[in-house]
N, C-alpha and C. Protein backbone atom coordinates (compact mmCIF):
# COMPACT_ATOMS: atom_id res chain seq x y z
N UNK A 1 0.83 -1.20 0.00
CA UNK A 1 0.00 0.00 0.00
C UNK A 1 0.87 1.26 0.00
N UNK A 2 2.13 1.62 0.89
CA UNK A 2 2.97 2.15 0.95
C UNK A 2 3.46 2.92 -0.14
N UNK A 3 3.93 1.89 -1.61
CA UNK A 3 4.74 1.89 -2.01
C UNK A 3 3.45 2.45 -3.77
N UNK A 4 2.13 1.92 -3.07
CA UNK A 4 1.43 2.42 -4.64
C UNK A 4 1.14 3.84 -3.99
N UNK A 5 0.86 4.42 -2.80
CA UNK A 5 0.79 5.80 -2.23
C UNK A 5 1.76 6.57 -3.11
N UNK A 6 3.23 6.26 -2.95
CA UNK A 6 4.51 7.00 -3.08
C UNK A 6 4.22 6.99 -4.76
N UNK A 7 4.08 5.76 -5.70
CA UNK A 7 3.81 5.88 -6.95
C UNK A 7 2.79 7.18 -7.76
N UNK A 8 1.80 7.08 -6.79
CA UNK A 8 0.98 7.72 -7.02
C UNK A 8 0.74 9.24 -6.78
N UNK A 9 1.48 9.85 -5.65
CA UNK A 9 1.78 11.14 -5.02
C UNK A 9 2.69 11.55 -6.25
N UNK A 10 3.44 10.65 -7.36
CA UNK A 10 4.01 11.40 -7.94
C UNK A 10 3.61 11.90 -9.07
N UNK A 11 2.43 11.64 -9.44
CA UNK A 11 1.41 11.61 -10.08
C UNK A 11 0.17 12.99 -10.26
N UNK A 12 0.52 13.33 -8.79
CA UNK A 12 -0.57 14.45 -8.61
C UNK A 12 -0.35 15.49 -9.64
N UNK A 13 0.10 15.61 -10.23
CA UNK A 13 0.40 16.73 -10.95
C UNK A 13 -0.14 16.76 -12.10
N UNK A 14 0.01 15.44 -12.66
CA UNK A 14 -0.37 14.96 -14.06
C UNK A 14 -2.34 14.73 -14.13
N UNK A 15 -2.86 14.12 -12.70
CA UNK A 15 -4.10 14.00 -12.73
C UNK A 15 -4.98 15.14 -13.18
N UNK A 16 -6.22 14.86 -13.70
CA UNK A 16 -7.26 15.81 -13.84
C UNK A 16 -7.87 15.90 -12.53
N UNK A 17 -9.04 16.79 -12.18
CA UNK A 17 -9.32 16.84 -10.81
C UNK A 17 -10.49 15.87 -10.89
N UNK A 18 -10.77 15.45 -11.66
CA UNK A 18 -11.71 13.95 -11.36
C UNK A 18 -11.04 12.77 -11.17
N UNK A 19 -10.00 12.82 -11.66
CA UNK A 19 -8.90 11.83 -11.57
C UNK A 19 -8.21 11.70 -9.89
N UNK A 20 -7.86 13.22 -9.55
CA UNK A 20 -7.56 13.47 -8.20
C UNK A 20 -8.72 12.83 -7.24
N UNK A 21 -9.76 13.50 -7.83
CA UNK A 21 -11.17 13.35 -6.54
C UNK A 21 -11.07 11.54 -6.20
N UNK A 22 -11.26 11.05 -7.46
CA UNK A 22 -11.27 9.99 -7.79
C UNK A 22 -10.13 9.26 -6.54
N UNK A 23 -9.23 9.29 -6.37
CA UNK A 23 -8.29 9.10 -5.90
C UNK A 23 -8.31 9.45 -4.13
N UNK A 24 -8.94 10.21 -3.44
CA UNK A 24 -8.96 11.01 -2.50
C UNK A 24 -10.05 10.03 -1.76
N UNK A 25 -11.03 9.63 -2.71
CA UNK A 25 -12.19 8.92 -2.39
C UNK A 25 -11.71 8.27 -2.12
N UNK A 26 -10.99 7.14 -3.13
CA UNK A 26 -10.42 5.81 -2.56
C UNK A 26 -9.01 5.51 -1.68
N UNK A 27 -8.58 6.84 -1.48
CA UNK A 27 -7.61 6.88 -0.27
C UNK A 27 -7.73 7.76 0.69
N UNK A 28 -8.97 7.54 1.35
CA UNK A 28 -9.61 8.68 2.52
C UNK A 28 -8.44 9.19 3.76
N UNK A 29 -7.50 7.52 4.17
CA UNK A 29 -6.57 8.30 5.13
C UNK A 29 -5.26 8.84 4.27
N UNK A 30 -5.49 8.90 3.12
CA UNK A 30 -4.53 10.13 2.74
C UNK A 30 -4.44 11.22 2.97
N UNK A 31 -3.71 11.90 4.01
CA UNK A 31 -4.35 13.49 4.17
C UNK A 31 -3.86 14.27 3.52
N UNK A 32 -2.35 13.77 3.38
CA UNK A 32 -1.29 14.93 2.43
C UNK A 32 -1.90 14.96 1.05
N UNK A 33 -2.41 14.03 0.47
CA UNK A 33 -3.07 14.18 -0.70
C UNK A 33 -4.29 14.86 -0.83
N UNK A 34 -5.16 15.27 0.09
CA UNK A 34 -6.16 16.08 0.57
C UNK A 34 -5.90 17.57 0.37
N UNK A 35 -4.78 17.66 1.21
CA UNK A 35 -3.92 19.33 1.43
C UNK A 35 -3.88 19.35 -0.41
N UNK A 36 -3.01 18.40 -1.06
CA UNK A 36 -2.26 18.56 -1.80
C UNK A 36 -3.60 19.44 -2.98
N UNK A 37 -4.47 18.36 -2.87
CA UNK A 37 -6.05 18.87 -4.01
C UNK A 37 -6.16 20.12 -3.59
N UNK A 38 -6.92 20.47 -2.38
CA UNK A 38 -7.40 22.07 -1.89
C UNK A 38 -6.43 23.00 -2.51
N UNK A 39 -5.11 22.68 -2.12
CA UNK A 39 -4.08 23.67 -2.43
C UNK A 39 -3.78 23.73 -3.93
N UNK A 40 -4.09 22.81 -5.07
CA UNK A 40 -4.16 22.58 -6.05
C UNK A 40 -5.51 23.85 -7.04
N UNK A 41 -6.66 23.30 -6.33
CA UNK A 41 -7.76 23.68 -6.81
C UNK A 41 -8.55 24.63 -6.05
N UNK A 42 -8.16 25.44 -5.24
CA UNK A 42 -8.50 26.35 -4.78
C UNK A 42 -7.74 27.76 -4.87
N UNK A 43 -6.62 27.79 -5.24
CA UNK A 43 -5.58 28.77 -5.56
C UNK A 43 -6.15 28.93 -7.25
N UNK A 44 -6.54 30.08 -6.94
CA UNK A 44 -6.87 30.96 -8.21
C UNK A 44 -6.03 31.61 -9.63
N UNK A 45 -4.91 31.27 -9.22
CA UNK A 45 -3.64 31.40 -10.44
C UNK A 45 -3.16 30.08 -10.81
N UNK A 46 -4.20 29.00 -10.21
CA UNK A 46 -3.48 27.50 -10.78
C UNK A 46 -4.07 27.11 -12.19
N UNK A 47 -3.39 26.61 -13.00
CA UNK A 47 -3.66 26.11 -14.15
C UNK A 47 -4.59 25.03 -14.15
N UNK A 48 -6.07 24.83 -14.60
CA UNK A 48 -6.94 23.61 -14.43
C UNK A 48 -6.45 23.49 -16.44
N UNK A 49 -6.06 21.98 -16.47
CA UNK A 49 -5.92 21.91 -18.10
C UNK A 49 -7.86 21.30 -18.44
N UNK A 50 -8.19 21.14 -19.47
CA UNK A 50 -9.67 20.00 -19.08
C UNK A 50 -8.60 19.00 -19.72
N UNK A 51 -9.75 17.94 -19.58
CA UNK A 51 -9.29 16.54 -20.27
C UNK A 51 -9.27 16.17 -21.93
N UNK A 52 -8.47 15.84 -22.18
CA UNK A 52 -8.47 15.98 -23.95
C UNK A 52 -9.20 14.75 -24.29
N UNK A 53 -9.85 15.09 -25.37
CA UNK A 53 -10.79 13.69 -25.80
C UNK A 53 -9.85 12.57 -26.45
């Protein structure tokens, strides 16, 4: 579990925020990944890309 966390934290960057949410859901005691979304998608100079078809 550890080791798909660490895979995956490296990841945050690349996710869409459904992709993130997605993710948050299914790792509820993630907290740093929690911080990581808010601080992602709540900061108003952050880049949201959408999803390309």
């Amino acid at each position: 579990m550890l080791l798909y966390n660490l895979i995956n934290k490296q990841n945050f960057a690349t996710m869409t925020r459904p992709e993130f949410w997605q993710y948050i859901l299914e790792h509820r005691e993630d907290e740093e990944a929690v911080l990581i979304y808010i601080e992602r998608f709540q900061d108003p100079n952050a880049k949201v890309y959408p999803p390309t078809k």
